[in-house]
N, C-alpha and C. Protein backbone atom coordinates (compact mmCIF):
# COMPACT_ATOMS: atom_id res chain seq x y z
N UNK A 1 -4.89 -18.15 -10.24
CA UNK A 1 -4.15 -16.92 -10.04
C UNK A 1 -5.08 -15.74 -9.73
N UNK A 2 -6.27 -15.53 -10.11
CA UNK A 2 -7.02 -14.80 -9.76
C UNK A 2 -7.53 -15.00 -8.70
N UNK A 3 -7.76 -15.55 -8.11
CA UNK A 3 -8.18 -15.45 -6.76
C UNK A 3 -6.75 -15.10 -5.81
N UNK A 4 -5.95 -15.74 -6.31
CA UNK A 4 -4.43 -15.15 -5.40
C UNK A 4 -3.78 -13.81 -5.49
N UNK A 5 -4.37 -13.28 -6.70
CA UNK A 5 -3.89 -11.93 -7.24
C UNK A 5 -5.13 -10.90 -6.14
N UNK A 6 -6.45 -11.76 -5.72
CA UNK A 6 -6.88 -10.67 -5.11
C UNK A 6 -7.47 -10.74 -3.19
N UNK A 7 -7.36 -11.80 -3.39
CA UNK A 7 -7.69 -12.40 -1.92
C UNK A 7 -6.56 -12.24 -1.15
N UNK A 8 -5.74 -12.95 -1.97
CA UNK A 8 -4.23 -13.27 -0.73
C UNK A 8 -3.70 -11.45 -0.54
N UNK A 9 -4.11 -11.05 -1.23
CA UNK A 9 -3.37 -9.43 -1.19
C UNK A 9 -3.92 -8.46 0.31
N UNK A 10 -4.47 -9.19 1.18
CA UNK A 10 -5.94 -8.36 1.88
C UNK A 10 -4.86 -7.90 3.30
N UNK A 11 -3.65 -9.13 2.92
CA UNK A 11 -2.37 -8.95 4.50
C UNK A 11 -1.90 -7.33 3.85
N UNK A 12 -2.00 -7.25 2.87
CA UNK A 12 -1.27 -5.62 2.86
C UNK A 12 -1.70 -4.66 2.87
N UNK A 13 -3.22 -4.61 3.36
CA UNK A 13 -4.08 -3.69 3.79
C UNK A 13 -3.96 -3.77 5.04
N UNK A 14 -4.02 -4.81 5.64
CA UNK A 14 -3.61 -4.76 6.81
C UNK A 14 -2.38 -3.51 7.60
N UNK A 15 -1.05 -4.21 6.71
CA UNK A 15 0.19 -3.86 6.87
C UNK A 15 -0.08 -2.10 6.75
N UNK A 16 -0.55 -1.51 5.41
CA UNK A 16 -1.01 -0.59 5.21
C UNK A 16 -1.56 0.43 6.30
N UNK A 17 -2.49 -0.08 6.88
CA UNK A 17 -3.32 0.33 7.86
C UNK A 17 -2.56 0.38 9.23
N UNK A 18 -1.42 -0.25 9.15
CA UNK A 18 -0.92 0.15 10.64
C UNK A 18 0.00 0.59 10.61
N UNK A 19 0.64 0.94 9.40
CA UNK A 19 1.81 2.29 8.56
C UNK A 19 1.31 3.59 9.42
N UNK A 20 -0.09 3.64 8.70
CA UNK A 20 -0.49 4.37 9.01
C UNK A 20 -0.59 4.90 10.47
N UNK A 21 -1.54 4.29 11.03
CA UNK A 21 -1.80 4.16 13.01
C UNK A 21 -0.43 4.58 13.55
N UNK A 22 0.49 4.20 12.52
CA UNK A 22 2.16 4.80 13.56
C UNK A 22 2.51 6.09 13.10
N UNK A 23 2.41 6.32 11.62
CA UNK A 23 2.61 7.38 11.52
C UNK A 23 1.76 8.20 11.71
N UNK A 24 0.76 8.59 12.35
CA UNK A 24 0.03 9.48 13.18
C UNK A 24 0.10 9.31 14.61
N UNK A 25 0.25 8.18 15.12
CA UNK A 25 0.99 8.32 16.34
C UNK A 25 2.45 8.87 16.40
N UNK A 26 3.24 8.63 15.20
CA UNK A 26 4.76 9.15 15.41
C UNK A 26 4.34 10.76 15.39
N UNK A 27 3.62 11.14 14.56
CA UNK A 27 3.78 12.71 13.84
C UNK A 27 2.84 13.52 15.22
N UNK A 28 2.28 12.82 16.30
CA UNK A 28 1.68 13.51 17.44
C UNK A 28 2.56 13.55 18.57
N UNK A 29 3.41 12.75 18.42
CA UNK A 29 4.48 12.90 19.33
C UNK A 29 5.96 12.81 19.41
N UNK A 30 6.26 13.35 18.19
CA UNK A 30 7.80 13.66 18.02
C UNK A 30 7.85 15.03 17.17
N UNK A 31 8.79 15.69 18.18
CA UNK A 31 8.87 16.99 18.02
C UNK A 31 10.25 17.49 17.12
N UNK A 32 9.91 18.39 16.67
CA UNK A 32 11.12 19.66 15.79
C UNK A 32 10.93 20.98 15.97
N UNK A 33 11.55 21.60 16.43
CA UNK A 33 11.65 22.88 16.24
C UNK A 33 10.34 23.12 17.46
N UNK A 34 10.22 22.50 18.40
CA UNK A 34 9.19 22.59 19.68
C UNK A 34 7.94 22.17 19.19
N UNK A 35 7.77 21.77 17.99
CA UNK A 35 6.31 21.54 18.14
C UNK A 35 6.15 20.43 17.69
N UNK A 36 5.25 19.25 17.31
CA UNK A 36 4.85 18.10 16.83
C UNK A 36 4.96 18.34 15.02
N UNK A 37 5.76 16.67 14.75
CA UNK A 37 6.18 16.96 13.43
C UNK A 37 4.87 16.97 12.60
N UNK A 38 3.72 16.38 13.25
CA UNK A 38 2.52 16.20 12.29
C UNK A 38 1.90 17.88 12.11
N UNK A 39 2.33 18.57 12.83
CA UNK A 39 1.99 20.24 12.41
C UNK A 39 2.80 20.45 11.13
N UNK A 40 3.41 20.25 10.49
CA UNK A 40 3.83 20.47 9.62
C UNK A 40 3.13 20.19 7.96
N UNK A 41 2.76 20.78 7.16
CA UNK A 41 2.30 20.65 6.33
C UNK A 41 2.45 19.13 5.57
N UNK A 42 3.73 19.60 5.24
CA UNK A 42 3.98 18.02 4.50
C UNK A 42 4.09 16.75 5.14
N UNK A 43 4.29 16.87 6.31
CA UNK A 43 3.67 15.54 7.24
C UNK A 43 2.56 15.17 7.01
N UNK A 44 1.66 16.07 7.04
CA UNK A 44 0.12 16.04 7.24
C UNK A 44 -0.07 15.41 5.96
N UNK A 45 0.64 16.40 5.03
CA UNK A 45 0.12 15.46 3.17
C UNK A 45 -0.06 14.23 3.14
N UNK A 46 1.72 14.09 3.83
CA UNK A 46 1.84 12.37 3.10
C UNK A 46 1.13 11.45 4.11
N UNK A 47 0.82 12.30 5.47
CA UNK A 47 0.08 11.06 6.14
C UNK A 47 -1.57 10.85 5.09
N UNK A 48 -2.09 11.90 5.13
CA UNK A 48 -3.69 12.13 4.24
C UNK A 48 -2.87 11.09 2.76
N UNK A 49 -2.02 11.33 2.45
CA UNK A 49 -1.93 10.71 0.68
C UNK A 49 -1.64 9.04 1.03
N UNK A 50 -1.22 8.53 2.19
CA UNK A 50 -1.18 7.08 2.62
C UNK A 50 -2.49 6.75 3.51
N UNK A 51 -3.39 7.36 3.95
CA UNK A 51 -4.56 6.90 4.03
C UNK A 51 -5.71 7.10 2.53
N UNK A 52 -5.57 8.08 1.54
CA UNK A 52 -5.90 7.64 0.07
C UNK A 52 -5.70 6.32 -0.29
N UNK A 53 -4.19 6.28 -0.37
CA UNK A 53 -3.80 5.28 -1.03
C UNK A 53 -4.75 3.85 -0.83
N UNK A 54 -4.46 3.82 0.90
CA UNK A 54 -4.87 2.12 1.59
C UNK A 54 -6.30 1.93 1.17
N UNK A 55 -6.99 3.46 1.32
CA UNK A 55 -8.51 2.93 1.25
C UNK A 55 -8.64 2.50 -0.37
N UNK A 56 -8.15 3.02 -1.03
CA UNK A 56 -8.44 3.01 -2.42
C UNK A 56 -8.24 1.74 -2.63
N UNK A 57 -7.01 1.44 -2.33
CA UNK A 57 -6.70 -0.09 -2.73
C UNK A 57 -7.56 -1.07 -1.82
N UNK A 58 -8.24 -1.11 -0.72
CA UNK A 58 -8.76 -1.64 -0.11
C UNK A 58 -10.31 -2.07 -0.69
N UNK A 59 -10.88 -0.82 -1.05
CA UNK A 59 -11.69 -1.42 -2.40
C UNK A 59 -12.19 -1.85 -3.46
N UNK A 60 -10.64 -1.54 -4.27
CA UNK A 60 -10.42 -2.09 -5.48
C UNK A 60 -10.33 -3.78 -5.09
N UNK A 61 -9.57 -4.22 -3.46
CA UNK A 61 -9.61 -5.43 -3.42
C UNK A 61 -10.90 -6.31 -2.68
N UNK A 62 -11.50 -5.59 -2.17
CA UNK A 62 -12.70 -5.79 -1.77
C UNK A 62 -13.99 -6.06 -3.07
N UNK A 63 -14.12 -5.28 -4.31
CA UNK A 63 -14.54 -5.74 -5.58
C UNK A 63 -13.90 -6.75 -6.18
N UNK A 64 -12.69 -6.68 -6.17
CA UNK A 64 -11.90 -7.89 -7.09
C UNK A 64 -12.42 -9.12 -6.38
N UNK A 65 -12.35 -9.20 -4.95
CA UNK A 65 -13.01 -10.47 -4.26
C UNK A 65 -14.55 -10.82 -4.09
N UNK A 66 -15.35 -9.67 -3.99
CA UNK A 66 -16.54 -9.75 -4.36
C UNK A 66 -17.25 -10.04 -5.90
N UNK A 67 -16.28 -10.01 -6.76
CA UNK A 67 -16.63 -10.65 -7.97
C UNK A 67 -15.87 -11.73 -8.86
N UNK A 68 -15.49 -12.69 -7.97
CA UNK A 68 -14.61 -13.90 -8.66
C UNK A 68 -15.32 -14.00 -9.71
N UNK A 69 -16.58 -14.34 -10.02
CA UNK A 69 -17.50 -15.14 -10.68
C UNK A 69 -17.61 -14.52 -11.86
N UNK A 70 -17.28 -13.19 -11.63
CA UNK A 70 -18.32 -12.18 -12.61
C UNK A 70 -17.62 -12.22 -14.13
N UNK A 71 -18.12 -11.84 -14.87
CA UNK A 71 -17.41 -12.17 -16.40
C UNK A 71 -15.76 -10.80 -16.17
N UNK A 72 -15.95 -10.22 -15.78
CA UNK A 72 -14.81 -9.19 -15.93
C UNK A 72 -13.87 -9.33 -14.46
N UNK A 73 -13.96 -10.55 -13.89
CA UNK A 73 -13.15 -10.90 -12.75
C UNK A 73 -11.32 -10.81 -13.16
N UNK A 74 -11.34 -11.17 -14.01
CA UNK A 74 -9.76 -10.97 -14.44
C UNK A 74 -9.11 -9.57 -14.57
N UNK A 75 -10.01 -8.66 -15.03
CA UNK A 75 -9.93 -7.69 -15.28
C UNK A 75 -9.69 -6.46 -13.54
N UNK A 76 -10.48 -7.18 -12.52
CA UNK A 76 -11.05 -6.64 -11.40
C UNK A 76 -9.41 -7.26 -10.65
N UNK A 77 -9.39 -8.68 -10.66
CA UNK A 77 -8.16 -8.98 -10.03
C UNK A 77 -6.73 -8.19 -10.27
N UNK A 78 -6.55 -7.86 -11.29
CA UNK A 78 -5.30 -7.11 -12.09
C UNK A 78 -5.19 -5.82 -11.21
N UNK A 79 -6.45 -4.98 -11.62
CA UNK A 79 -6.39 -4.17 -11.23
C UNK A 79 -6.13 -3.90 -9.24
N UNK A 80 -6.73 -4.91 -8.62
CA UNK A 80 -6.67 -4.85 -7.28
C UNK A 80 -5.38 -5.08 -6.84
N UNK A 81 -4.72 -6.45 -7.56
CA UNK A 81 -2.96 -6.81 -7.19
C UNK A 81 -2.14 -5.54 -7.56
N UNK A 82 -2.35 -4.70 -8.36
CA UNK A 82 -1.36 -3.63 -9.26
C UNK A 82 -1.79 -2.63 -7.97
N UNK A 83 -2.97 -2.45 -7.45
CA UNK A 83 -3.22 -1.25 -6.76
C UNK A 83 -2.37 -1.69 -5.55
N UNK A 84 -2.72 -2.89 -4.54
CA UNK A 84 -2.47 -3.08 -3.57
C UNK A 84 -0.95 -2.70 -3.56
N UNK A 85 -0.31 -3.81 -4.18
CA UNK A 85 1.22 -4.11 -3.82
C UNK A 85 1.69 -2.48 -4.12
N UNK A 86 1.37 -2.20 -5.49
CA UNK A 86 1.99 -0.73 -5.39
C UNK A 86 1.74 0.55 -4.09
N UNK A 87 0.50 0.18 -3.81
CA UNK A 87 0.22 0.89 -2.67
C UNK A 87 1.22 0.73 -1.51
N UNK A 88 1.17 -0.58 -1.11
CA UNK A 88 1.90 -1.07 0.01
C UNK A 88 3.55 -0.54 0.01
N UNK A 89 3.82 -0.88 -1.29
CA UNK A 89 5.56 -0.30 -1.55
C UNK A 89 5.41 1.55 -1.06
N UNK A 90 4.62 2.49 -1.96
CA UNK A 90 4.80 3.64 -1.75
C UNK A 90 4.25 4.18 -0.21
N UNK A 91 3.21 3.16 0.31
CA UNK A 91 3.11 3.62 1.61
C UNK A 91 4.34 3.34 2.87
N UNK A 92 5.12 2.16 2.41
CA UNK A 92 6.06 1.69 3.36
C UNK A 92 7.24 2.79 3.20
N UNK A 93 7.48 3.30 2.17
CA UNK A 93 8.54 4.66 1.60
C UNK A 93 8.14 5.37 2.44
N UNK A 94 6.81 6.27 2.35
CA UNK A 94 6.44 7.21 3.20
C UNK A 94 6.31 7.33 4.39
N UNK A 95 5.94 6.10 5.28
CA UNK A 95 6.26 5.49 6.48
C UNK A 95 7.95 5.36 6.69
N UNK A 96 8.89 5.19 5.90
CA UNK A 96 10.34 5.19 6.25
C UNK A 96 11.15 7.02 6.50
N UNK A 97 9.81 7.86 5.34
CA UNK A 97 10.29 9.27 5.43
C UNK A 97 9.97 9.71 6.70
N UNK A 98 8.76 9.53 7.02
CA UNK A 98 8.16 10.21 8.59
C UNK A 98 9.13 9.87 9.40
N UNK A 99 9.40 8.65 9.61
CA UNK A 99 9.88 8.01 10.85
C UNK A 99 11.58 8.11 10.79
N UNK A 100 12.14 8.94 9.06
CA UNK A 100 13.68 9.38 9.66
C UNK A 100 14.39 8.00 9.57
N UNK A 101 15.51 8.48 10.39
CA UNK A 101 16.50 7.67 10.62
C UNK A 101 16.12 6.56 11.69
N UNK A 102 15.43 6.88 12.35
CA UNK A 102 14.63 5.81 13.16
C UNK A 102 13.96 4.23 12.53
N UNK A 103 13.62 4.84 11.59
CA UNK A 103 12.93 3.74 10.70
C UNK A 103 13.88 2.73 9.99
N UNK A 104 15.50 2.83 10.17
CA UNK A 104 16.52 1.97 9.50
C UNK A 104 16.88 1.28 11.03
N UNK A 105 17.40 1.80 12.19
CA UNK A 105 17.99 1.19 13.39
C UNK A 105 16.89 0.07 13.70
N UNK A 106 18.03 -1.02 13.91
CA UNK A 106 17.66 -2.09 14.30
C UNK A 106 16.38 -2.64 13.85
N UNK A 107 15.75 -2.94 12.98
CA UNK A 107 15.02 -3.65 12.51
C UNK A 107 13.69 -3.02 12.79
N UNK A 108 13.19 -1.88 12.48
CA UNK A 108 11.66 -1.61 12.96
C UNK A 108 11.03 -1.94 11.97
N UNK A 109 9.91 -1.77 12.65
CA UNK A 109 8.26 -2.08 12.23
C UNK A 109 8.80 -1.44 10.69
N UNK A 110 8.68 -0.24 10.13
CA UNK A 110 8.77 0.31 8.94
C UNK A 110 9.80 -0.18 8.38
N UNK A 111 10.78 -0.64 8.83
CA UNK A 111 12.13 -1.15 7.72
C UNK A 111 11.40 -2.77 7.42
N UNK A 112 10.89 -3.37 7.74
CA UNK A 112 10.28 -4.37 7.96
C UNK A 112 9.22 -4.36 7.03
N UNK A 113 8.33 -3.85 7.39
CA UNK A 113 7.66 -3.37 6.34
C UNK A 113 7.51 -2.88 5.13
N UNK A 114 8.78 -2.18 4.71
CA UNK A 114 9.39 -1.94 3.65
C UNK A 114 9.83 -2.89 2.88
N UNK A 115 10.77 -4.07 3.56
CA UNK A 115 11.10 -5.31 2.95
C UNK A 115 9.80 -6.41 2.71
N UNK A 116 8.80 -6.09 3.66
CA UNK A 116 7.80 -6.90 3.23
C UNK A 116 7.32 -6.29 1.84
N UNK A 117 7.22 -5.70 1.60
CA UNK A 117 6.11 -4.84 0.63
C UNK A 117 6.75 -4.74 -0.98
N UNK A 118 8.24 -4.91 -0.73
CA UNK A 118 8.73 -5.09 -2.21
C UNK A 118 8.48 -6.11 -2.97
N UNK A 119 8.35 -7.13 -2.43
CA UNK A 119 8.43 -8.09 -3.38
C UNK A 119 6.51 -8.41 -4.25
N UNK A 120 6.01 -7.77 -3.50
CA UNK A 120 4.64 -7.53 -3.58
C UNK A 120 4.04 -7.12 -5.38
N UNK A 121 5.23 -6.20 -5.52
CA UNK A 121 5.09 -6.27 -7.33
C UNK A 121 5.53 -7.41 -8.23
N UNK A 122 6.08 -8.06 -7.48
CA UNK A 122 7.20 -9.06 -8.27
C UNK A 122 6.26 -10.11 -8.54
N UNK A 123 5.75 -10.58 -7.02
CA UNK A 123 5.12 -12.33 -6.89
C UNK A 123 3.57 -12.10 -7.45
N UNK A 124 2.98 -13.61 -8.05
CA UNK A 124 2.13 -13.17 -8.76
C UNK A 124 1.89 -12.75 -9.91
N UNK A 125 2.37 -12.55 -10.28
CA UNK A 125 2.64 -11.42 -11.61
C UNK A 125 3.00 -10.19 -11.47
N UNK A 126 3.77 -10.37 -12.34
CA UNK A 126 4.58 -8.33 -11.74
C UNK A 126 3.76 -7.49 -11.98
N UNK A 127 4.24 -6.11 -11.83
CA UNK A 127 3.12 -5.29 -11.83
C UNK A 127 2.75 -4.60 -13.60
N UNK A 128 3.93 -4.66 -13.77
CA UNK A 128 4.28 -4.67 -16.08
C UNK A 128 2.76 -5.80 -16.07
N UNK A 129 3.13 -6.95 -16.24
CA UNK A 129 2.00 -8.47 -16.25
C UNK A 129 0.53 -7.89 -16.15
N UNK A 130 0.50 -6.99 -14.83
CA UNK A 130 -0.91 -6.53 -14.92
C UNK A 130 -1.46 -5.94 -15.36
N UNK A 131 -0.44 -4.60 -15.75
CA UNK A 131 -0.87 -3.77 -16.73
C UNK A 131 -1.22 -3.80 -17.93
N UNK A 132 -0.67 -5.52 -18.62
CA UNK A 132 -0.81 -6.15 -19.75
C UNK A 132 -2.02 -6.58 -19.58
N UNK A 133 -2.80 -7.55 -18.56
CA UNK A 133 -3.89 -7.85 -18.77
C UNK A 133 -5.16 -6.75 -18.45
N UNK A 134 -4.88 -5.87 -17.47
CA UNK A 134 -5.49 -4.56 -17.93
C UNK A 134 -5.66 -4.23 -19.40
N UNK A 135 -5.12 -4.22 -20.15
CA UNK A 135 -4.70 -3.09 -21.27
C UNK A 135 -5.38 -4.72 -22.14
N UNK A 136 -5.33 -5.49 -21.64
CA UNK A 136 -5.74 -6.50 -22.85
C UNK A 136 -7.42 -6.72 -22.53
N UNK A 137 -7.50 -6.68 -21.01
CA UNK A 137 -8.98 -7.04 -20.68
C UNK A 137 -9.72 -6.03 -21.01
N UNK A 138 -9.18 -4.60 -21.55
CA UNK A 138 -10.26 -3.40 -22.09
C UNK A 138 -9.99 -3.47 -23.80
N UNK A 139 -9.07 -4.37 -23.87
CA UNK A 139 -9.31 -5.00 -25.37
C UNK A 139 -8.40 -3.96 -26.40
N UNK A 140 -7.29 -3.84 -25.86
CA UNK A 140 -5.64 -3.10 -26.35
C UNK A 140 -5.16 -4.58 -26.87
């Protein structure tokens, strides 16, 4: 399970990463009020707070995989599955806000993505599960 809790997780950095690539392509070229929605403050946030997110989790899973071996690998995996999947869920949200009502018609990339990304806390061990072996691997 540790190696699945942190290896297999690497497709939702992926997924992550091209949330992103759209929603900065969406927010450069779709307009409100005449100008591009990415001028807008809070566009700009949540695009900057979903590129936080991906990288963060990207190296939490990048350590978790770089240290199978290591005595605190269980501890490293937990933490990388809890970051990722949660990442992936709140970035696919924020990717559904940018993109509007657009993001429900007919099956896009972000509604898609959204359904990919839920179950992401569930499988594996939920994300409660990890927080348990967190909280147990610092010896709670």
């Amino acid at each position: 399970m540790r190696w699945e809790r942190s290896c297999l997780f690497a497709g939702y950095i992926g997924l992550m990463d091209r949330l992103v690539e759209r929603c900065v392509a969406h927010a450069r070229e779709r307009r409100q009020f005449g100008v591009p929605i990415g001028s807008f403050q809070a566009v700009r946030h949540r695009i900057a707070d979903m590129k936080l997110r991906v990288e963060a989790a990207r190296l939490l899973l990048y350590r978790a995989c770089a240290r199978q071996d290591a005595p605190d690998a269980l501890l490293g995996a937990a933490l990388a599955k809890t970051a990722v999947s949660e990442a992936a869920v709140r970035t696919a949200l924020d990717a559904t806000q940018i993109f509007g009502a657009a993001a429900f018609t007919g099956g896009s990339y972000e509604e898609r993505a959204l359904l990919g990304a839920l179950p992401s806390t569930i499988f594996s061990g939920t994300s409660e599960m990890q927080r348990e072996i967190i909280a147990k691997e610092l010896g709670l």
